[in-house]
Protein backbone atom coordinates (compact mmCIF):
# COMPACT_ATOMS: atom_id res chain seq x y z
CA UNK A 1 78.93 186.35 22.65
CA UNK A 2 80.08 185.66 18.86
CA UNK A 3 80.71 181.44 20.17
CA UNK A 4 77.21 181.57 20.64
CA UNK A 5 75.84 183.37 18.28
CA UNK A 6 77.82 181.44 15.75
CA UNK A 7 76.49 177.87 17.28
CA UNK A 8 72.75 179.08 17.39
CA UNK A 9 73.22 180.27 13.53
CA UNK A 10 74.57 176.59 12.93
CA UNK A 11 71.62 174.82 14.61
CA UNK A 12 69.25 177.13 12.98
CA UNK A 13 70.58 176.24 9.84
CA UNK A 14 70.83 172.57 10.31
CA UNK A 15 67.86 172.00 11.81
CA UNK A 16 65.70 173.71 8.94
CA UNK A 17 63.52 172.18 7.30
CA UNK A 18 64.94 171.85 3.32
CA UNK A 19 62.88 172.20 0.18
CA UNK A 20 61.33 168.80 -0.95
CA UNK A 21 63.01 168.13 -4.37
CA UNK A 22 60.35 167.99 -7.38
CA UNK A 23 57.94 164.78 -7.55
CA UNK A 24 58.71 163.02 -10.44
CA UNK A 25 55.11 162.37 -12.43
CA UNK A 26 53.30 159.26 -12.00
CA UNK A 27 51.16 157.44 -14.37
CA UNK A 28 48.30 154.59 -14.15
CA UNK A 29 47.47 152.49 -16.96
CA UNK A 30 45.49 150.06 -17.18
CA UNK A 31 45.22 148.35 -21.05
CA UNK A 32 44.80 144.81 -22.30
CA UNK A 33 46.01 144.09 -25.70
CA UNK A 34 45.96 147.43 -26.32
CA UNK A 35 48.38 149.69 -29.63
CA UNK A 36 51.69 150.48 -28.09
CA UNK A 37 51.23 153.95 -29.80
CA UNK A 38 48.30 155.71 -27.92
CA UNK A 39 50.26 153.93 -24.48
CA UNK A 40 53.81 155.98 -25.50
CA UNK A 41 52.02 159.20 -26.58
CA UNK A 42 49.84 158.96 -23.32
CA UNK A 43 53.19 158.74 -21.08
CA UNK A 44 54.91 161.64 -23.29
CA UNK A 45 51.90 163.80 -22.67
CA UNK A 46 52.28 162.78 -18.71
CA UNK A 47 55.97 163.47 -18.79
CA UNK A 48 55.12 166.87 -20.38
CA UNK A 49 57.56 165.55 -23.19
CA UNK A 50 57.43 165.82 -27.19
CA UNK A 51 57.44 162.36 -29.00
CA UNK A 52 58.37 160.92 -32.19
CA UNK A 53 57.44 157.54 -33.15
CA UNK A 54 59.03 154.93 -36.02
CA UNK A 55 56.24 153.91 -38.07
CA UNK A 56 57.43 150.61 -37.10
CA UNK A 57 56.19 150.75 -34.21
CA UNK A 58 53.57 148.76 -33.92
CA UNK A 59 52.14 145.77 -31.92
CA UNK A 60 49.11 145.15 -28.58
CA UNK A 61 50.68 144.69 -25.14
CA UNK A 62 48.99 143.98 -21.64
CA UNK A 63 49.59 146.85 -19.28
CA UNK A 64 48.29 147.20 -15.73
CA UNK A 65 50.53 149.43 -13.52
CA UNK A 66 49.35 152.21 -10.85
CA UNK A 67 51.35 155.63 -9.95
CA UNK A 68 53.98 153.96 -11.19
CA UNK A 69 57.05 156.73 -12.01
CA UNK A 70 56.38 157.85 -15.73
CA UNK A 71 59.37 157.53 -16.90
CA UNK A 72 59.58 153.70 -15.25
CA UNK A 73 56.59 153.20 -17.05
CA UNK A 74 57.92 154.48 -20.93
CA UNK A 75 61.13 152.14 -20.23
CA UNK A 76 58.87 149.28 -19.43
CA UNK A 77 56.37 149.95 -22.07
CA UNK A 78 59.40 149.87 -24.33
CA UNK A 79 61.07 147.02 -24.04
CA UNK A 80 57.90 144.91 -23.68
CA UNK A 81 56.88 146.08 -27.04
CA UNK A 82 60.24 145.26 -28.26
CA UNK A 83 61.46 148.96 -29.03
CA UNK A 84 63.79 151.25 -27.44
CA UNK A 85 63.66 155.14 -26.91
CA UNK A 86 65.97 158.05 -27.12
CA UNK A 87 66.04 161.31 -25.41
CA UNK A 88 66.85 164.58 -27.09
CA UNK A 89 66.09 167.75 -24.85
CA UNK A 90 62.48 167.78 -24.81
CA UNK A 91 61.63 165.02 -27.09
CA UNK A 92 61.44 161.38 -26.72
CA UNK A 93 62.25 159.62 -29.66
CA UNK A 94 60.78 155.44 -30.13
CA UNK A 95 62.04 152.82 -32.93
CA UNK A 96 63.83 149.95 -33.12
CA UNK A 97 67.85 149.85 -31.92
CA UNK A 98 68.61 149.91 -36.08
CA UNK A 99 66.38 153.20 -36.48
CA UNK A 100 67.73 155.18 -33.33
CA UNK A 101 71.21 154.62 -34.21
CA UNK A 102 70.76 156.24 -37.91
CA UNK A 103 67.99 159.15 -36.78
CA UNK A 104 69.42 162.47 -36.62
CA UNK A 105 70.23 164.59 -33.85
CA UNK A 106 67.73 167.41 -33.86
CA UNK A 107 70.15 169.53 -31.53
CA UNK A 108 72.79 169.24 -34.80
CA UNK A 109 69.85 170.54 -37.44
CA UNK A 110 68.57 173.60 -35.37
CA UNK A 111 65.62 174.21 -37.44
CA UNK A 112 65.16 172.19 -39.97
């Protein structure tokens, strides 16, 4: 009796059905010639993500993607406008290679 109870447990358990894992957001945009900035703080906001960006940062690029992965969409948006980005916990951080490399951690200067 335990054999069988044992291999119905086992089928049970195989055979049900697993928790989908979280969708990761999506994001349409549709821009022509449009500032880089309002695109990179519209796909933080989608994320759900702080951002910081370089005053650098500037420049018009030609966007036209739908439900595209978000963060697909900030890595593209990036490197088109000839920037890269940085992730610290909760907060994206956008500038040039030169300007990520000398900004400080935030996790090192707890509230300051």
């Amino acid at each position: 009796m335990k054999p069988l109870l044992a291999v119905l447990l086992a089928v049970v358990l195989v055979t049900a059905p697993c928790p989908a894992a979280p969708k990761q957001p999506t994001i349409t945009i549709n821009a022509a010639q449009a500032d880089v900035v309002p695109i990179l703080r519209r796909i933080s906001t989608r994320l759900g993500y702080n951002i910081v960006i370089d005053q650098t940062v500037k420049g018009r690029i030609t966007v036209s993607v739908t439900d595209m992965p978000a963060w697909r969409a900030l890595k593209l948006v990036t490197k088109m406008a000839g920037y890269e980005y940085n992730l610290y916990e909760h907060l994206i951080v956008v500038g040039s290679r030169e300007t990520l490399q000398n900004f400080p951690n935030p996790d090192i200067y707890p509230g300051r």
